[in-house]
C-alpha atoms as a PDB file:
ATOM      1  CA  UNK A   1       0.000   0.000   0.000  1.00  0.00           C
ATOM      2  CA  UNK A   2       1.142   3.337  -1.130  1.00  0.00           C
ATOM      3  CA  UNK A   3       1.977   5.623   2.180  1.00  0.00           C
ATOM      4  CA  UNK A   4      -0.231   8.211   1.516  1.00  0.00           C
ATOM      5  CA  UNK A   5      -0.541  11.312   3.729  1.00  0.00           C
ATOM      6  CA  UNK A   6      -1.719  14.850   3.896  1.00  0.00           C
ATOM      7  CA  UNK A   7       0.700  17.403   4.700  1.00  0.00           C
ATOM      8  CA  UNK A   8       0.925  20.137   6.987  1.00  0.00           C
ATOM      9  CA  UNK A   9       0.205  23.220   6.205  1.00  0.00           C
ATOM     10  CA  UNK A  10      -1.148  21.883   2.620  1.00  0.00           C
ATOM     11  CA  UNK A  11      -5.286  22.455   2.390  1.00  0.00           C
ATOM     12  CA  UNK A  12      -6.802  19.139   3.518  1.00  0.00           C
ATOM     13  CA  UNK A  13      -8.685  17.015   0.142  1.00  0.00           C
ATOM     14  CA  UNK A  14     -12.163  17.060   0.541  1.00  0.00           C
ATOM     15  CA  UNK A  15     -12.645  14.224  -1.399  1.00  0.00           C
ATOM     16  CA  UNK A  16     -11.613  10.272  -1.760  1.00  0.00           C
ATOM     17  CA  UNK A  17      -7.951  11.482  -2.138  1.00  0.00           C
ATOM     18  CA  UNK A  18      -4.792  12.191  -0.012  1.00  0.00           C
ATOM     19  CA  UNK A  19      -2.261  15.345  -0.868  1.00  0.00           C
ATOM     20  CA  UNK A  20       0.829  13.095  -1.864  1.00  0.00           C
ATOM     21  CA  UNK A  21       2.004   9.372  -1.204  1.00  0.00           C
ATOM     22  CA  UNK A  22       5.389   7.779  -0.990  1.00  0.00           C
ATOM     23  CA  UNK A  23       6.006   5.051  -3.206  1.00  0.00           C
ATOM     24  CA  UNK A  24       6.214   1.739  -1.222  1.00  0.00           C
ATOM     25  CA  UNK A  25       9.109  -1.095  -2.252  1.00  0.00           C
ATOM     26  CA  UNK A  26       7.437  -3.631  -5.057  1.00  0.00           C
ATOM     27  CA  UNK A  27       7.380  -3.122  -9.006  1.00  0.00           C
ATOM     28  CA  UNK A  28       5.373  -0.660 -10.640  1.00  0.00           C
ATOM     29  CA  UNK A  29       2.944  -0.317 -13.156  1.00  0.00           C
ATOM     30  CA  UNK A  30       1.772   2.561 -15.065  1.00  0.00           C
ATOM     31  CA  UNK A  31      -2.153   1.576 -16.430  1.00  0.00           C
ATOM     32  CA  UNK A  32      -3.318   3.716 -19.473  1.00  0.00           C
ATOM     33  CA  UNK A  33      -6.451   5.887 -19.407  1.00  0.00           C
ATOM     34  CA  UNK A  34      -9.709   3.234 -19.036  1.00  0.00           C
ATOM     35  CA  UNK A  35     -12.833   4.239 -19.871  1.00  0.00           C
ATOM     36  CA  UNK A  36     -16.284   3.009 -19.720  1.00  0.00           C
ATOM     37  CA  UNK A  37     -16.329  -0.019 -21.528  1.00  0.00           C
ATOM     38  CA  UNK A  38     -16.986  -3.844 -20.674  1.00  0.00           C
ATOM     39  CA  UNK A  39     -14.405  -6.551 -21.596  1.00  0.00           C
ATOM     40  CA  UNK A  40     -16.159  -7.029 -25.096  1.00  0.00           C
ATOM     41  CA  UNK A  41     -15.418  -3.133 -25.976  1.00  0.00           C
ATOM     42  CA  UNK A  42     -18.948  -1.904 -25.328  1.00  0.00           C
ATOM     43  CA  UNK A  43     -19.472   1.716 -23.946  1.00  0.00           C
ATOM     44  CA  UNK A  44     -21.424   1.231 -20.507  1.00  0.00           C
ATOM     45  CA  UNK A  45     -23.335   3.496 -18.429  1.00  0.00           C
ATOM     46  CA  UNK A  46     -24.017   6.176 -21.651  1.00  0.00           C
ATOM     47  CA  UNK A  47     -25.458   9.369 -19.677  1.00  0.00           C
ATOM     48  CA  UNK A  48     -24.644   7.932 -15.918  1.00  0.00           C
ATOM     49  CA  UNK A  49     -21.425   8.874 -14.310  1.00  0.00           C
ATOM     50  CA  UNK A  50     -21.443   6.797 -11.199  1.00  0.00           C
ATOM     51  CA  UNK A  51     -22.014   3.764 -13.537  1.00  0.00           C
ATOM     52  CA  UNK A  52     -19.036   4.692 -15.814  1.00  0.00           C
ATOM     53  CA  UNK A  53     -16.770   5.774 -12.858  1.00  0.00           C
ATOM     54  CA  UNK A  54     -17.889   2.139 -11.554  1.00  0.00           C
ATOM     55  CA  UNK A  55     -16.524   0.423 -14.856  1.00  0.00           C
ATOM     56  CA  UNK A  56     -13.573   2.044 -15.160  1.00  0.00           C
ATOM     57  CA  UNK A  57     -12.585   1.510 -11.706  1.00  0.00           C
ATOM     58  CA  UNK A  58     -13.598  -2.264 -12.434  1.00  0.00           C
ATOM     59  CA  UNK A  59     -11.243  -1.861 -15.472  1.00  0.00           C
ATOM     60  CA  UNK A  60      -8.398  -0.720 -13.333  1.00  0.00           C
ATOM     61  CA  UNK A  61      -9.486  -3.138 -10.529  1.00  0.00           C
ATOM     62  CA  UNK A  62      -8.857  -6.029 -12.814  1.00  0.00           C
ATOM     63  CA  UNK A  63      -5.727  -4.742 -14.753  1.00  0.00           C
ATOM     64  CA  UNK A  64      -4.039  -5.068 -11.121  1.00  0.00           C
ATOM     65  CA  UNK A  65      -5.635  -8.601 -10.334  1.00  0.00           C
ATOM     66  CA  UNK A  66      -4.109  -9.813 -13.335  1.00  0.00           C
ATOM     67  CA  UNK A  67      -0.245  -8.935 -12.181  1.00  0.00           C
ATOM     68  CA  UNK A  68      -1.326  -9.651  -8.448  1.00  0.00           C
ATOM     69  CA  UNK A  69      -2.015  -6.093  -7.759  1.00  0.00           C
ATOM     70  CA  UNK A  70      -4.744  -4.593  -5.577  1.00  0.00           C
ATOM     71  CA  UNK A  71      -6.417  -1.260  -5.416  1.00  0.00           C
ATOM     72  CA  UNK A  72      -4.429  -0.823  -1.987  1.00  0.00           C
ATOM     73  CA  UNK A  73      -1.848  -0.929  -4.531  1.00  0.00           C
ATOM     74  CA  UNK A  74      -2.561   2.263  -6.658  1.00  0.00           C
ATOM     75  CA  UNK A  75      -0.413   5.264  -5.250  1.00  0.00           C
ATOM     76  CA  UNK A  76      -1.641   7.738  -7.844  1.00  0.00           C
ATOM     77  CA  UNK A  77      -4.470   8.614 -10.121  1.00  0.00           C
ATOM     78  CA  UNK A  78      -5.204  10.841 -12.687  1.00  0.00           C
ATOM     79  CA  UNK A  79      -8.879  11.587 -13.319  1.00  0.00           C
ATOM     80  CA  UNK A  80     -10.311  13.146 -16.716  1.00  0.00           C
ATOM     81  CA  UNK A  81     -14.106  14.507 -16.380  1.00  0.00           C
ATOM     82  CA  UNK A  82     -15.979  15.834 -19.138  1.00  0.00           C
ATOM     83  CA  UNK A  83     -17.914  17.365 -16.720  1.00  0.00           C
ATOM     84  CA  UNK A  84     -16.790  19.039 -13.020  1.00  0.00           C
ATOM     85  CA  UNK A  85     -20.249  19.455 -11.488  1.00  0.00           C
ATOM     86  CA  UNK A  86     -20.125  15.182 -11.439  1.00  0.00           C
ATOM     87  CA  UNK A  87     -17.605  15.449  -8.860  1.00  0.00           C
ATOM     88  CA  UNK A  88     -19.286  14.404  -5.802  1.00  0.00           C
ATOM     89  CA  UNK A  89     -20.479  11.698  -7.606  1.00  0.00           C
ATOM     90  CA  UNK A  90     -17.189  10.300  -8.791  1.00  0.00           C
ATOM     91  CA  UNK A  91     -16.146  10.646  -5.489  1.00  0.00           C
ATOM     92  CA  UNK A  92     -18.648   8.483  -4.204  1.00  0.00           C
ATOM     93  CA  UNK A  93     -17.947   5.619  -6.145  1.00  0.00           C
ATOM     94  CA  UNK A  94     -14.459   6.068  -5.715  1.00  0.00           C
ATOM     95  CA  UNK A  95     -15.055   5.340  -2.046  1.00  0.00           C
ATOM     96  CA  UNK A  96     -16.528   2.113  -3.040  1.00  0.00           C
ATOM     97  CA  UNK A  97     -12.810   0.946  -4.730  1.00  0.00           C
ATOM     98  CA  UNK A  98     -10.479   3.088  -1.772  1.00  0.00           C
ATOM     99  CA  UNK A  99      -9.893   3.313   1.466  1.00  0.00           C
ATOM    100  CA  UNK A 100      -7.494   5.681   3.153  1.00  0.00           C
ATOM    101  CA  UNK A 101      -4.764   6.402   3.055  1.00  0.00           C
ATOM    102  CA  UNK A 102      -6.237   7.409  -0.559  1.00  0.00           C
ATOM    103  CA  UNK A 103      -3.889   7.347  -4.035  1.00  0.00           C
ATOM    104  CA  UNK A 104      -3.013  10.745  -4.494  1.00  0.00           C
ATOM    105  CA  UNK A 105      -4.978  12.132  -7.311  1.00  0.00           C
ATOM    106  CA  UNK A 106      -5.259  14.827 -10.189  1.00  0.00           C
ATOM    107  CA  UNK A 107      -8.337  15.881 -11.508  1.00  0.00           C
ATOM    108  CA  UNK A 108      -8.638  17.885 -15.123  1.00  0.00           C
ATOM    109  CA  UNK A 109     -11.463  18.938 -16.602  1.00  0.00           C
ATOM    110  CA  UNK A 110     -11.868  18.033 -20.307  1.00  0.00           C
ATOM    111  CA  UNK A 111     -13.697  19.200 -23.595  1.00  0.00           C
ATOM    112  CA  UNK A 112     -14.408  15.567 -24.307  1.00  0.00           C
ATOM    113  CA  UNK A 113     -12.712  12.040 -24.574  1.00  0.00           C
ATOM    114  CA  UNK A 114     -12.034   9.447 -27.660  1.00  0.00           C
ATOM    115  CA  UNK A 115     -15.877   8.705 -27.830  1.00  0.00           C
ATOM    116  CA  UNK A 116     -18.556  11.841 -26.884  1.00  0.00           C
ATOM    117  CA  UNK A 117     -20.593   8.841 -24.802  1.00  0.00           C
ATOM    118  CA  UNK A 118     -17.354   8.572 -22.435  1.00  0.00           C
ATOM    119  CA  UNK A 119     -17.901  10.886 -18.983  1.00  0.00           C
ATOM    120  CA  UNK A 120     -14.800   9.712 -17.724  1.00  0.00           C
ATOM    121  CA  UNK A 121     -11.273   8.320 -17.942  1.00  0.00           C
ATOM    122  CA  UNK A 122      -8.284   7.277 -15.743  1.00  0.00           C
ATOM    123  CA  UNK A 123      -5.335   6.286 -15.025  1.00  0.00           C
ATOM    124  CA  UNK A 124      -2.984   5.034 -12.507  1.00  0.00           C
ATOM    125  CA  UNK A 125       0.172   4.306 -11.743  1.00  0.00           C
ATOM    126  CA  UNK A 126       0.329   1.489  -9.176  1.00  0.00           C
ATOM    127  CA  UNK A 127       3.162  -0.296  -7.175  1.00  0.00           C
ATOM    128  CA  UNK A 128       2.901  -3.486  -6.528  1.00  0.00           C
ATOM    129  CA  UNK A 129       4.999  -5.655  -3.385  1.00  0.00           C
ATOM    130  CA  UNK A 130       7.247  -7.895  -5.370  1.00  0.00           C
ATOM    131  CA  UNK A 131       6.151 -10.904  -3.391  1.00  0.00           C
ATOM    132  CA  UNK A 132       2.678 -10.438  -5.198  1.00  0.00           C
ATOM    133  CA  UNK A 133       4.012  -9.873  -8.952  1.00  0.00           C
ATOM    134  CA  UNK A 134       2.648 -12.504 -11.070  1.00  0.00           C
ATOM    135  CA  UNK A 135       2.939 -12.831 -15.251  1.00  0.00           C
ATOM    136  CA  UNK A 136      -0.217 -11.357 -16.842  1.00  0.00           C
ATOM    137  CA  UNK A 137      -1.976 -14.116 -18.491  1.00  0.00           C
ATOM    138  CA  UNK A 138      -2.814 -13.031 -21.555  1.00  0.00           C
ATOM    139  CA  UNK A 139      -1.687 -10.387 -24.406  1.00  0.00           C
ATOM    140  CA  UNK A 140       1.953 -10.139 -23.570  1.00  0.00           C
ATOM    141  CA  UNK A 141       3.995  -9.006 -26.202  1.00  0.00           C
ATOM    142  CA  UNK A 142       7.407  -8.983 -26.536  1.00  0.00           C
END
């Protein structure tokens, strides 16, 4: 788990994110930008932010199962909204996948993504404790 923390004299987050995090021992992996799609490339959740934030957390959630990882694991986000006034929102699903000490996390407001259906996008860069590393089973390229 990343050691996250807020700092002193550093405004407190007000959301499901901490002000900076160490980077704990273990390997690490930077995961691209997910969106709201399911495994079969279908957009998900057209209209509904919490369902999209939901699937691409799931994305991210099983990028990291795949080498081992865990969303304990992720020290940093950063979060692309096509819309700011969805924060709260995305914050409350993102309490569903966290639990503190939170990633530490940037948040940019965007015109739009790839496809005009996708709300959201993110990425993360996680490290994971090398007694946990495993081969990703599938799509490795050399």
């Amino acid at each position: 788990m990343a050691n996250a923390f807020n700092a002193p004299g550093v405004v407190k987050p007000f959301g499901v994110f901490s002000s900076a995090a160490w980077q704990p021992e273990g390997k690490v992996l930077h995961i691209s930008g997910h969106v709201a799609q399911d495994p079969d490339g279908n957009s998900v959740g057209v209209g509904d932010i919490r369902v999209q934030t939901r699937q691409v957390l799931t994305n991210i959630q099983n990028v990291l199962a795949s080498v081992g990882g865990q969303m304990a694991d992720i020290a940093k986000v950063t979060v692309f909204l096509t819309d700011m006034s969805t924060l709260m929102d995305v914050h409350a699903v993102r309490a569903e996948f966290f639990e503190q000490p939170y990633p530490a996390s940037t948040l940019v407001e965007v015109s739009q993504l790839v496809k005009p259906e996708w709300l959201i996008e993110i990425e993360a860069v996680a490290v994971i404790p090398f007694d946990r590393v495993k081969t990703p089973g599938s799509q490795l390229f050399p």
